[in-house]
N, C-alpha and C. Protein backbone atom coordinates (compact mmCIF):
# COMPACT_ATOMS: atom_id res chain seq x y z
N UNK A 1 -38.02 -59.13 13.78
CA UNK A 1 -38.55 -57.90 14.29
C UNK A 1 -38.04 -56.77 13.42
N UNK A 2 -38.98 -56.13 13.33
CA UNK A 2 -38.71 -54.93 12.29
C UNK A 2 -38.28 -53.81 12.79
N UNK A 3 -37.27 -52.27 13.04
CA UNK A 3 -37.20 -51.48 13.63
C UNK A 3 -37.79 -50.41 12.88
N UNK A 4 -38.02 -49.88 13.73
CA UNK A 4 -38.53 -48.30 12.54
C UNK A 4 -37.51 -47.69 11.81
N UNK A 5 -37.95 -46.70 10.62
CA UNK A 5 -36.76 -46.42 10.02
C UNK A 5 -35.90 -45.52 10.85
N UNK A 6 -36.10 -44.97 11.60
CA UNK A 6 -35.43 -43.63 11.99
C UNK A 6 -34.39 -44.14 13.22
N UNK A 7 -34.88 -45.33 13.34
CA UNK A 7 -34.07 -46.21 14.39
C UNK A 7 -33.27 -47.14 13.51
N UNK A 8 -33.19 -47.26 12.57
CA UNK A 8 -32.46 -48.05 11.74
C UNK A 8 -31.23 -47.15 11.82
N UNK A 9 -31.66 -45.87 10.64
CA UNK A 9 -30.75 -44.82 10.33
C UNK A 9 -29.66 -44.56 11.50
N UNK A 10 -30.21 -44.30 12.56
CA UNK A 10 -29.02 -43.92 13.99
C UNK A 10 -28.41 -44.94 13.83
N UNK A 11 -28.71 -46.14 13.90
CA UNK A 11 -28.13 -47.59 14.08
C UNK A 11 -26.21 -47.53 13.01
N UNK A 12 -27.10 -47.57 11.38
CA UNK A 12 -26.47 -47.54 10.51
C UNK A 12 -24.93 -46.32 10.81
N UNK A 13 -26.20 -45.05 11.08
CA UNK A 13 -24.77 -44.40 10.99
C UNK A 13 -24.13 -44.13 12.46
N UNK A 14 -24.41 -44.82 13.89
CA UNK A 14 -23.32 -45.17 14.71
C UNK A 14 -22.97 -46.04 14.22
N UNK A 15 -22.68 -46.76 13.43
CA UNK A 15 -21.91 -48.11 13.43
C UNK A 15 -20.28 -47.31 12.24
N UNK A 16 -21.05 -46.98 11.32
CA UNK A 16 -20.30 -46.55 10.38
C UNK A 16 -19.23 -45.23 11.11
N UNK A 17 -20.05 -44.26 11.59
CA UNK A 17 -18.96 -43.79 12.35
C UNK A 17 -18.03 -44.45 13.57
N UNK A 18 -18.62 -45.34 13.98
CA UNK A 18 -17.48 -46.07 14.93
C UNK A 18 -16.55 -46.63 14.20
N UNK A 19 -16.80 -47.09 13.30
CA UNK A 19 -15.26 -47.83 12.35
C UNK A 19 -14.75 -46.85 11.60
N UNK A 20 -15.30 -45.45 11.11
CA UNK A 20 -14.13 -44.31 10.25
C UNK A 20 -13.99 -43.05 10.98
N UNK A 21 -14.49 -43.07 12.14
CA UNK A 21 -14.71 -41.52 12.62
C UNK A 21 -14.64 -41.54 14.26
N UNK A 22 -12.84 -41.92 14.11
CA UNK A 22 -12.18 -41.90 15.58
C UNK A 22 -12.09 -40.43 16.17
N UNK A 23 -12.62 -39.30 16.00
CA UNK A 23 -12.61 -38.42 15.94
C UNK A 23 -12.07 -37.23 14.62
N UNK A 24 -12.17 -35.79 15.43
CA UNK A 24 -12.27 -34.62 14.38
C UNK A 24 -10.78 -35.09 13.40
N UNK A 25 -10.52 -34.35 12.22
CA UNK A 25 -9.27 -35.16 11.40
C UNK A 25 -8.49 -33.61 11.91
N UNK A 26 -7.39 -34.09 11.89
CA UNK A 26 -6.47 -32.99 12.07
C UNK A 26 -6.25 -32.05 11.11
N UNK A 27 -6.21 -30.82 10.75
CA UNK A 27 -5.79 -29.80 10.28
C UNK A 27 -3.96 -29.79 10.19
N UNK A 28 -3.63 -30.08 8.69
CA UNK A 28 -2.34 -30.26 8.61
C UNK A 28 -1.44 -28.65 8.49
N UNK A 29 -2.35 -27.26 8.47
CA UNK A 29 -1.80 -25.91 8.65
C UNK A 29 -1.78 -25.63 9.44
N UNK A 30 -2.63 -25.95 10.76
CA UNK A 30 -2.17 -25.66 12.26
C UNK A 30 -1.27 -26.47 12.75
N UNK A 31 -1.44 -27.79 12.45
CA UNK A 31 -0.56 -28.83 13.15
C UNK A 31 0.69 -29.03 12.72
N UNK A 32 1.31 -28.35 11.47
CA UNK A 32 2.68 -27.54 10.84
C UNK A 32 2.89 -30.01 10.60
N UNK A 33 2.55 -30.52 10.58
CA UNK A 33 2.64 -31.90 10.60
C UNK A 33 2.94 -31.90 9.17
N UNK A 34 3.62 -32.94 8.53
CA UNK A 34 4.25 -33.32 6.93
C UNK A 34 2.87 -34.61 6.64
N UNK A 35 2.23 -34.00 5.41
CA UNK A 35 0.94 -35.27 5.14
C UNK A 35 1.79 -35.73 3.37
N UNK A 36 2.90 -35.46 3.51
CA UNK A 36 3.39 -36.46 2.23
C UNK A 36 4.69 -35.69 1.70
N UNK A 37 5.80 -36.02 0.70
CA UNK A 37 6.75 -35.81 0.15
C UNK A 37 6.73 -34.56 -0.36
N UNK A 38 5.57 -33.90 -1.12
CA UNK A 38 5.45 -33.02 -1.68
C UNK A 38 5.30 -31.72 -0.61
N UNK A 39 5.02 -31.81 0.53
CA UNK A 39 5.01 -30.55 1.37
C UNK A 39 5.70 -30.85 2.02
N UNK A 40 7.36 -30.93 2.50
CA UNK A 40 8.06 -30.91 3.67
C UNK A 40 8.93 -29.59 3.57
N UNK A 41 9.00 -28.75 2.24
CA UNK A 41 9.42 -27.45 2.14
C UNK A 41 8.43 -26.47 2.94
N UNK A 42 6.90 -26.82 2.99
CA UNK A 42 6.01 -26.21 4.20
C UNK A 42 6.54 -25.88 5.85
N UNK A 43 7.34 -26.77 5.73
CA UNK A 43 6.94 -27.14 7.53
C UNK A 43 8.81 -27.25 7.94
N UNK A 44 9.68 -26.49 6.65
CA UNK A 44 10.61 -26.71 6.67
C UNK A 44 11.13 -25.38 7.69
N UNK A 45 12.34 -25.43 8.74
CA UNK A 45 13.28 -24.03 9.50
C UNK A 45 14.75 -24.07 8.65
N UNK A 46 14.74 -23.25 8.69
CA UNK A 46 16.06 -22.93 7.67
C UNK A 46 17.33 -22.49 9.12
N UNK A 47 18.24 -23.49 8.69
CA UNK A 47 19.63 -23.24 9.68
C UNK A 47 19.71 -21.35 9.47
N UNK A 48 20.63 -21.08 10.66
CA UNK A 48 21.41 -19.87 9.99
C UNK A 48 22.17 -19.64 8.93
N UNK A 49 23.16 -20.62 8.57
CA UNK A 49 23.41 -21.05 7.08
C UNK A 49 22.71 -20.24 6.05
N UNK A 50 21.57 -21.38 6.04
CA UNK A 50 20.55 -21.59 5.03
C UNK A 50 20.21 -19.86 4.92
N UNK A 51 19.85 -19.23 5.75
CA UNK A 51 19.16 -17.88 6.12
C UNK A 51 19.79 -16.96 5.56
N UNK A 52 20.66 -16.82 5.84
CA UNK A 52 21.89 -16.45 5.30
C UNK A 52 22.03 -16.63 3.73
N UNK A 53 22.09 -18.01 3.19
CA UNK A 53 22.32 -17.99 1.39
C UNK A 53 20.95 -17.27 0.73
N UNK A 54 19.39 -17.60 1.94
CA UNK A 54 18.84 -17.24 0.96
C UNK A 54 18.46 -15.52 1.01
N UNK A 55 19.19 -15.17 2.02
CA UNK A 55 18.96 -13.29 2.25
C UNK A 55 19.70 -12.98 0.67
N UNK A 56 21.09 -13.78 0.82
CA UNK A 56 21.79 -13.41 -0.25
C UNK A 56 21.18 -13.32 -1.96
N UNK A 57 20.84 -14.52 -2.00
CA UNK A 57 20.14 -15.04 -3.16
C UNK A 57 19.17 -13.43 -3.45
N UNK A 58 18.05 -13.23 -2.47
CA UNK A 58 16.96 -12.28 -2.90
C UNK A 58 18.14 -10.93 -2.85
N UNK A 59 18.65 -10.62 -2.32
CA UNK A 59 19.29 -9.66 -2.59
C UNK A 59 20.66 -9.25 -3.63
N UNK A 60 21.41 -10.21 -4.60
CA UNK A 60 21.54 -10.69 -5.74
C UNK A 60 20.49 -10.22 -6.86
N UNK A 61 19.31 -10.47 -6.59
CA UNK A 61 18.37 -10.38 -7.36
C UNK A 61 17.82 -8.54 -7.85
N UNK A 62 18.69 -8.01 -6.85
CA UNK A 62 17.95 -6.99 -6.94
C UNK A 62 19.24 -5.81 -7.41
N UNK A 63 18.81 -4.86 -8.49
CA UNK A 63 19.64 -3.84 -9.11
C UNK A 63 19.79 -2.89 -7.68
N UNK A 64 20.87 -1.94 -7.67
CA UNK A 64 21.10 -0.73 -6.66
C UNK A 64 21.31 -1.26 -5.37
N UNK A 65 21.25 -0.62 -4.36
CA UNK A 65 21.55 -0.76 -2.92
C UNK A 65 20.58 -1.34 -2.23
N UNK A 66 20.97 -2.44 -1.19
CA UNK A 66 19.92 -3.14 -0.85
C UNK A 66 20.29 -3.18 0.96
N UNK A 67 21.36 -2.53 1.23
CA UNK A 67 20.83 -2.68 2.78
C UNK A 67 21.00 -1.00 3.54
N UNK A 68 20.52 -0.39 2.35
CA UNK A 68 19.85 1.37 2.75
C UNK A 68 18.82 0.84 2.93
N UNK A 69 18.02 1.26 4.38
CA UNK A 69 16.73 0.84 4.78
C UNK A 69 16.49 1.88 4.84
N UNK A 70 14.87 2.47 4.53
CA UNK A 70 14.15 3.06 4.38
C UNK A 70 14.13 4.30 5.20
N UNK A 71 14.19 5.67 5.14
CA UNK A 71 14.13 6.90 5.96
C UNK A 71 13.34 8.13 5.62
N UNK A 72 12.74 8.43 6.65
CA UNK A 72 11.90 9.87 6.45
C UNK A 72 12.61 10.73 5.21
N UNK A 73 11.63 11.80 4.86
CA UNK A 73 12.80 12.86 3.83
C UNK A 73 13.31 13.48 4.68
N UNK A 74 15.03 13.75 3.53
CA UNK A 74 16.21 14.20 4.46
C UNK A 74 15.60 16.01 4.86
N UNK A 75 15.15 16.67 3.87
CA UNK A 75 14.68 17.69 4.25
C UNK A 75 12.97 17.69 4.60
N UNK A 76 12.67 17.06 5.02
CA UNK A 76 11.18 16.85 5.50
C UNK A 76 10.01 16.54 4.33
N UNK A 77 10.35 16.51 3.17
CA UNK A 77 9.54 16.73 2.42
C UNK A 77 10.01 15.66 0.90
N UNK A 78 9.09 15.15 0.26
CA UNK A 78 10.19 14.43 -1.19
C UNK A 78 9.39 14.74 -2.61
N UNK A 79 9.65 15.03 -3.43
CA UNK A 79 9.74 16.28 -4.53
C UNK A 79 8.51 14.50 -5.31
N UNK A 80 8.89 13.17 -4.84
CA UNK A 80 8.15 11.94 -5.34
C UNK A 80 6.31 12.24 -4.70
N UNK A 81 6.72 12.62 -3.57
CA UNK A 81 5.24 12.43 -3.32
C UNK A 81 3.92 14.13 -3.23
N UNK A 82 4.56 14.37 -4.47
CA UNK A 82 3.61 15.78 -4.96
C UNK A 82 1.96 15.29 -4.33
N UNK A 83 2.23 13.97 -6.18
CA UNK A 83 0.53 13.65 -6.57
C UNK A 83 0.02 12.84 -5.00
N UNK A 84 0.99 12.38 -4.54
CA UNK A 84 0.30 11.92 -3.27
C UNK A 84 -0.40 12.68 -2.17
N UNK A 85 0.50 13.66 -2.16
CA UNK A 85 -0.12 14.51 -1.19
C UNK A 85 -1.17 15.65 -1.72
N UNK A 86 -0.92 15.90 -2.85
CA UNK A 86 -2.31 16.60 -3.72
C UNK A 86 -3.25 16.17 -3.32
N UNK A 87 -3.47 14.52 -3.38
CA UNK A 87 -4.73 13.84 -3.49
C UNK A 87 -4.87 14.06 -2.33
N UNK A 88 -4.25 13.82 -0.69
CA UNK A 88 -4.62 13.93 0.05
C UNK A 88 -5.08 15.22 0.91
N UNK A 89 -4.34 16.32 0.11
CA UNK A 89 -5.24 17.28 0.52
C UNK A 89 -6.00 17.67 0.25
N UNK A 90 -6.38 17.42 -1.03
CA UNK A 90 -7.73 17.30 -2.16
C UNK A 90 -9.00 16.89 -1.04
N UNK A 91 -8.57 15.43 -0.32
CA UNK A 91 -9.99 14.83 0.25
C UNK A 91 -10.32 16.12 0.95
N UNK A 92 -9.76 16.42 1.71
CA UNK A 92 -9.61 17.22 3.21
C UNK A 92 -11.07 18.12 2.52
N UNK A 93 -10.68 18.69 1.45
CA UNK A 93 -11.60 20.11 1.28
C UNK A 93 -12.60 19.76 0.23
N UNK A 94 -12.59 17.91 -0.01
CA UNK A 94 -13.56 17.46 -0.77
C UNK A 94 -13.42 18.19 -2.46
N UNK A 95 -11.87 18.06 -2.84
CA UNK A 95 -11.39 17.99 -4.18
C UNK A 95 -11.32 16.78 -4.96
N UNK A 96 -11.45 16.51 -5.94
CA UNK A 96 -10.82 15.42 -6.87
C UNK A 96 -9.73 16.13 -7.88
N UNK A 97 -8.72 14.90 -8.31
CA UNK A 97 -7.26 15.44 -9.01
C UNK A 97 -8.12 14.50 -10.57
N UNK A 98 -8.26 15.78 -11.65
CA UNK A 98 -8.36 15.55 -12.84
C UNK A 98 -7.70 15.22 -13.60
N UNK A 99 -6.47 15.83 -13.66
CA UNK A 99 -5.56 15.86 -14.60
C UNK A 99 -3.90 16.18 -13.74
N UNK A 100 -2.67 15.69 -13.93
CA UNK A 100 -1.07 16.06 -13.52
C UNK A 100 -0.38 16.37 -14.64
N UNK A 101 -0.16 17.76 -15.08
CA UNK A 101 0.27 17.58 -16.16
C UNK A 101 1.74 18.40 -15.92
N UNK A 102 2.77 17.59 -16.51
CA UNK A 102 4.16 18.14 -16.16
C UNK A 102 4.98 18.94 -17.45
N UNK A 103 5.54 19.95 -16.69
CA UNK A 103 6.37 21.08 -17.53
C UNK A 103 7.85 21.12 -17.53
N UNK A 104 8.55 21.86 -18.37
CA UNK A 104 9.93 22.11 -17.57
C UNK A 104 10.61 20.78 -16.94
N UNK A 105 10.81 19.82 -18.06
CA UNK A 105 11.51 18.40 -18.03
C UNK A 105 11.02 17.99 -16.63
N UNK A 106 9.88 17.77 -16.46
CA UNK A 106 9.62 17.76 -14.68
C UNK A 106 9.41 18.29 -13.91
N UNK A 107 10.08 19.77 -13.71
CA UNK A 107 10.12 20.28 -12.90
C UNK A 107 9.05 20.89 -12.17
N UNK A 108 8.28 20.92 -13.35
CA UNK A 108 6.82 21.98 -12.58
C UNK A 108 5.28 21.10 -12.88
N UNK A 109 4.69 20.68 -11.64
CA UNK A 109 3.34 19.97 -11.98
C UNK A 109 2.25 20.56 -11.81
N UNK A 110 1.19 20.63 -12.76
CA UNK A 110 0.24 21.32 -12.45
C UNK A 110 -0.75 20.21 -12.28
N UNK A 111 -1.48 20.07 -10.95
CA UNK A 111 -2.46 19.10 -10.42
C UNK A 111 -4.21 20.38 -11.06
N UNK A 112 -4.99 19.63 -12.28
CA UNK A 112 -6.54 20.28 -11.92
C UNK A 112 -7.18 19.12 -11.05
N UNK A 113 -7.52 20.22 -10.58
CA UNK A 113 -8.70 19.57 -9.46
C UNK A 113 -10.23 20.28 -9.75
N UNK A 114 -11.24 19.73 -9.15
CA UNK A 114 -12.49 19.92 -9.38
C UNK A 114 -13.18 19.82 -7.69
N UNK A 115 -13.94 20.46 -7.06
CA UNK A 115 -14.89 20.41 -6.12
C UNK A 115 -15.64 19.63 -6.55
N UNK A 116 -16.43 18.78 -5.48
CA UNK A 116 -18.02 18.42 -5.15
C UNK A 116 -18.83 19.08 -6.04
N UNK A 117 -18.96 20.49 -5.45
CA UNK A 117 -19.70 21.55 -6.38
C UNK A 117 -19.32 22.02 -7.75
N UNK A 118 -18.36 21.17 -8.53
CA UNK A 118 -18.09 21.58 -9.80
C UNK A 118 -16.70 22.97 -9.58
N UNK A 119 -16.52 23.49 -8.89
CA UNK A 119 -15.65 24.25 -8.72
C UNK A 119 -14.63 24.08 -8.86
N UNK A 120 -13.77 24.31 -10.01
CA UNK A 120 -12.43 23.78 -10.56
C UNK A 120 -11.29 24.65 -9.89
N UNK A 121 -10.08 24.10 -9.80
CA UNK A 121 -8.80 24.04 -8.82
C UNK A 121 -7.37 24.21 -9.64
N UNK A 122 -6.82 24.83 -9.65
CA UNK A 122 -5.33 24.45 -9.67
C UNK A 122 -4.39 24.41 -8.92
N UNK A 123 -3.92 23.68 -8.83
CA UNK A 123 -2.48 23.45 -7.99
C UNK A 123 -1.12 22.96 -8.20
N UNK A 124 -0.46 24.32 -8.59
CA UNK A 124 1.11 24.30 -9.32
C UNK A 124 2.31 24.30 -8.34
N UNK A 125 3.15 23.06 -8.89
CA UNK A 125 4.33 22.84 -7.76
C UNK A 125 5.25 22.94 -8.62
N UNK A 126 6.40 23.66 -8.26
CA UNK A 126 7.72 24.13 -8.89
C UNK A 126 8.45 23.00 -7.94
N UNK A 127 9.40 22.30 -8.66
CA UNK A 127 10.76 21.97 -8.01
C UNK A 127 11.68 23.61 -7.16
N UNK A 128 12.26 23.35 -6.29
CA UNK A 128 12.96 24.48 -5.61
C UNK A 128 14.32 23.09 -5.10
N UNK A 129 15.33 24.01 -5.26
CA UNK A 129 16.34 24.15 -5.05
C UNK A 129 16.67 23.37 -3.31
N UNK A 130 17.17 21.98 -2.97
CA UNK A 130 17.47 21.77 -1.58
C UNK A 130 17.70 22.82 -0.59
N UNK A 131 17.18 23.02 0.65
CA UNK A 131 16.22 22.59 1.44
C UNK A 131 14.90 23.09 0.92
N UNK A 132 14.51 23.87 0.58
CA UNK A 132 13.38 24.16 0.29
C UNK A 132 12.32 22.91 -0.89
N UNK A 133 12.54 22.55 -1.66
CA UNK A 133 12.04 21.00 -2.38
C UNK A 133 11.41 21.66 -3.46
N UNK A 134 10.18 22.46 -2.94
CA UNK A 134 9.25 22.48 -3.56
C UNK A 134 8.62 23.95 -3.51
N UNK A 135 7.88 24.44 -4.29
CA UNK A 135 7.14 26.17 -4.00
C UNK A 135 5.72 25.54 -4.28
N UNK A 136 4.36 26.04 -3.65
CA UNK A 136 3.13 25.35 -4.32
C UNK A 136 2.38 27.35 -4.42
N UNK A 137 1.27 27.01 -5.34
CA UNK A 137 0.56 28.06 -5.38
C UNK A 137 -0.57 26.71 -5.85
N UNK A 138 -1.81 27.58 -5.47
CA UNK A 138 -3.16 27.52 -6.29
C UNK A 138 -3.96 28.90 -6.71
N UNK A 139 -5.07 28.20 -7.43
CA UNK A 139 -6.20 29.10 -7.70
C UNK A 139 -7.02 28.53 -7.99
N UNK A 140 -8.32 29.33 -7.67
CA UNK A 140 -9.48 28.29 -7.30
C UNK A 140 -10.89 28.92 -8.13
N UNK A 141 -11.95 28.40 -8.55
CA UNK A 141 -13.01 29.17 -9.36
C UNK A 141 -12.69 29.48 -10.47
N UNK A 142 -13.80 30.13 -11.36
CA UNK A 142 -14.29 30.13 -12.72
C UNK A 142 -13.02 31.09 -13.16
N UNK A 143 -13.18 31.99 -12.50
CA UNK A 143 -12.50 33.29 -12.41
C UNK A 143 -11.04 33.62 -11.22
N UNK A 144 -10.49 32.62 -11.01
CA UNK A 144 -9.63 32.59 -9.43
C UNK A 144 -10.39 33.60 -8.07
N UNK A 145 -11.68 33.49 -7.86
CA UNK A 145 -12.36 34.12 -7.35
C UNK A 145 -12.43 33.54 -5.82
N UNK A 146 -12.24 32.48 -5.69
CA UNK A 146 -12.13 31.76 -4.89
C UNK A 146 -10.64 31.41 -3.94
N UNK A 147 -10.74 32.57 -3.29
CA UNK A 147 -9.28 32.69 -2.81
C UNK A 147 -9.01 32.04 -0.97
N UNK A 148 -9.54 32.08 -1.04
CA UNK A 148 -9.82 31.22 0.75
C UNK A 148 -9.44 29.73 0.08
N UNK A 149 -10.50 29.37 -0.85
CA UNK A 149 -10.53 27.59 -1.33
C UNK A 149 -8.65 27.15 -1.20
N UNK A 150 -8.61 28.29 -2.37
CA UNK A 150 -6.80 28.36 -2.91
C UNK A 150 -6.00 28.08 -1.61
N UNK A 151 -6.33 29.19 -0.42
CA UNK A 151 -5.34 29.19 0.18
C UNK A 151 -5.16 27.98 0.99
N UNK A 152 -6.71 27.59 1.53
CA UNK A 152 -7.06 26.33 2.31
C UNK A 152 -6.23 25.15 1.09
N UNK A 153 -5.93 25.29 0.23
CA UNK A 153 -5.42 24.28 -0.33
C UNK A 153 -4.23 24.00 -0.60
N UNK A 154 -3.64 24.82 -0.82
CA UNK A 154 -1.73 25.56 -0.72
C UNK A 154 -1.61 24.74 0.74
N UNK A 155 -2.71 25.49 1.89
CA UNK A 155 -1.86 25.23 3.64
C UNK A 155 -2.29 23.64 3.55
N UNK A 156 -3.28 23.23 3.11
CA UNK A 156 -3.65 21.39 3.09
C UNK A 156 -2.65 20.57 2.41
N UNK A 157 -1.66 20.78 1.22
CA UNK A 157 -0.92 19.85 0.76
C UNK A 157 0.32 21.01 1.31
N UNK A 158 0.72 21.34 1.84
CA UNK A 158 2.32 21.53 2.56
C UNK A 158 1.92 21.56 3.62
N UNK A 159 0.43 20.95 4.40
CA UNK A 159 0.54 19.36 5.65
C UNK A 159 0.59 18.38 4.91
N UNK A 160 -0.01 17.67 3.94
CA UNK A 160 0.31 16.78 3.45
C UNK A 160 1.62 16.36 3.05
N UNK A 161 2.31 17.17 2.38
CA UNK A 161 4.06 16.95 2.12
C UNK A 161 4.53 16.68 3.13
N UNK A 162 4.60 17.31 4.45
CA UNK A 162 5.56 16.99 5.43
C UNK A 162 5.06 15.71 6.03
N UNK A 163 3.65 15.13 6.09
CA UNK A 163 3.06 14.29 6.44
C UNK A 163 4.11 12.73 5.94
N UNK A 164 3.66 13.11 4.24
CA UNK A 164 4.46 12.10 3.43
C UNK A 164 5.81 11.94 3.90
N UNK A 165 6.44 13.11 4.04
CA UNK A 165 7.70 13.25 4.12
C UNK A 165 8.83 12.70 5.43
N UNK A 166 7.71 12.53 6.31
CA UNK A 166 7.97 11.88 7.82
C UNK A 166 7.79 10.14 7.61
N UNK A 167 6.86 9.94 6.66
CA UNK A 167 7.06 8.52 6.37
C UNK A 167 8.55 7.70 5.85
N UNK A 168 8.54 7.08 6.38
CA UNK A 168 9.85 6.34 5.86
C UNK A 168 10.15 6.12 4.07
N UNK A 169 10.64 5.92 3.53
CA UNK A 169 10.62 5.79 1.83
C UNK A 169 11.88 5.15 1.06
N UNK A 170 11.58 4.47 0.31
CA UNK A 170 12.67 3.89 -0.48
C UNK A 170 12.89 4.74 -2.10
N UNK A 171 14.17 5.16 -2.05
CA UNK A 171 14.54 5.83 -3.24
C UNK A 171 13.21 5.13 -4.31
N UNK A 172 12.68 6.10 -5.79
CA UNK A 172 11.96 5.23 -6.89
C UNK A 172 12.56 4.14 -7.37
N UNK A 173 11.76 3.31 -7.52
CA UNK A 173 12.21 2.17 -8.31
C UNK A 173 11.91 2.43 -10.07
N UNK A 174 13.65 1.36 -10.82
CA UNK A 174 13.32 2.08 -12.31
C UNK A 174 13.67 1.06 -12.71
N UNK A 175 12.91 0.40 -13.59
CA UNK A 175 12.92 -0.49 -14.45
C UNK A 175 13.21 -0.17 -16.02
N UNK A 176 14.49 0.11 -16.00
CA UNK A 176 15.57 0.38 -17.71
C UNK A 176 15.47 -1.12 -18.25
């Protein structure tokens, strides 16, 4: 007796799955389970000991102070995050930062910026003397004609500074 094919096919492949396909296969990243010699560092807990040599080990590894954890700026503000907060007050009034160009061994950055509308920006930050960090001025237009833009932009990045400055931060990192 002949079966049809399509009754064959079911046939064939219940049979074949009954002898390899005792069900779904386990997932060896959820099931944290060891599938051979080469992964038991996967699925490995480290004693306190162990925890311990290897805090040490990564911290060995590393130049300067390593258990100063991270803190807001001491005077509200950090002289590191100028260009950061430029940019972010830049979005606010729909600026872009062209150019950072630095003076006075550092001390003084001049951020150009540009408007949407082509309307070009400056924004000059002096280093100042602790507590104070920083002094900002702008000027804004062809002609500094644009004195609202300026000022809206001066009061937008000294929110932005203190913004930054409330964030937690790790001294710069320097690779000599």
């Amino acid at each position: 007796m002949r079966l049809p094919h399509r009754t064959t096919t079911l046939l064939l492949a219940a049979a074949l799955c009954g002898a390899g396909c005792s069900g779904a296969s386990r997932n060896p990243a959820s099931s944290n389970a060891s599938m051979g010699p080469d992964d038991r560092f996967a699925t490995r807990v480290l004693s306190p000991g162990e925890s311990r040599e290897v805090i040490q080990i990564l911290r060995d590894s590393v130049d300067g102070p390593t258990g100063d954890p991270a803190r807001p700026a001491r005077y509200g503000v950090r002289w590191e995050d100028v260009r950061a907060a430029a940019a972010h007050a830049g979005s606010k009034l729909e600026l872009a930062i062209l150019s950072v160009e630095e003076s006075d061994e550092g001390r003084t950055k001049r951020i150009n910026m540009v408007s949407i509308g082509s309307v070009p920006a400056t924004l000059t930050v002096c280093r100042a003397p602790a507590p104070t960090v920083y002094e900002a001025t702008a000027t804004a237009g062809l002609f500094d004609e644009r004195v609202e833009l300026a000022s809206s932009l001066v009061s937008r990045f000294n929110e932005s500074m203190r913004l930054f400055g409330a964030k937690p931060s790790w001294p710069p990192l320097r690779n000599d």
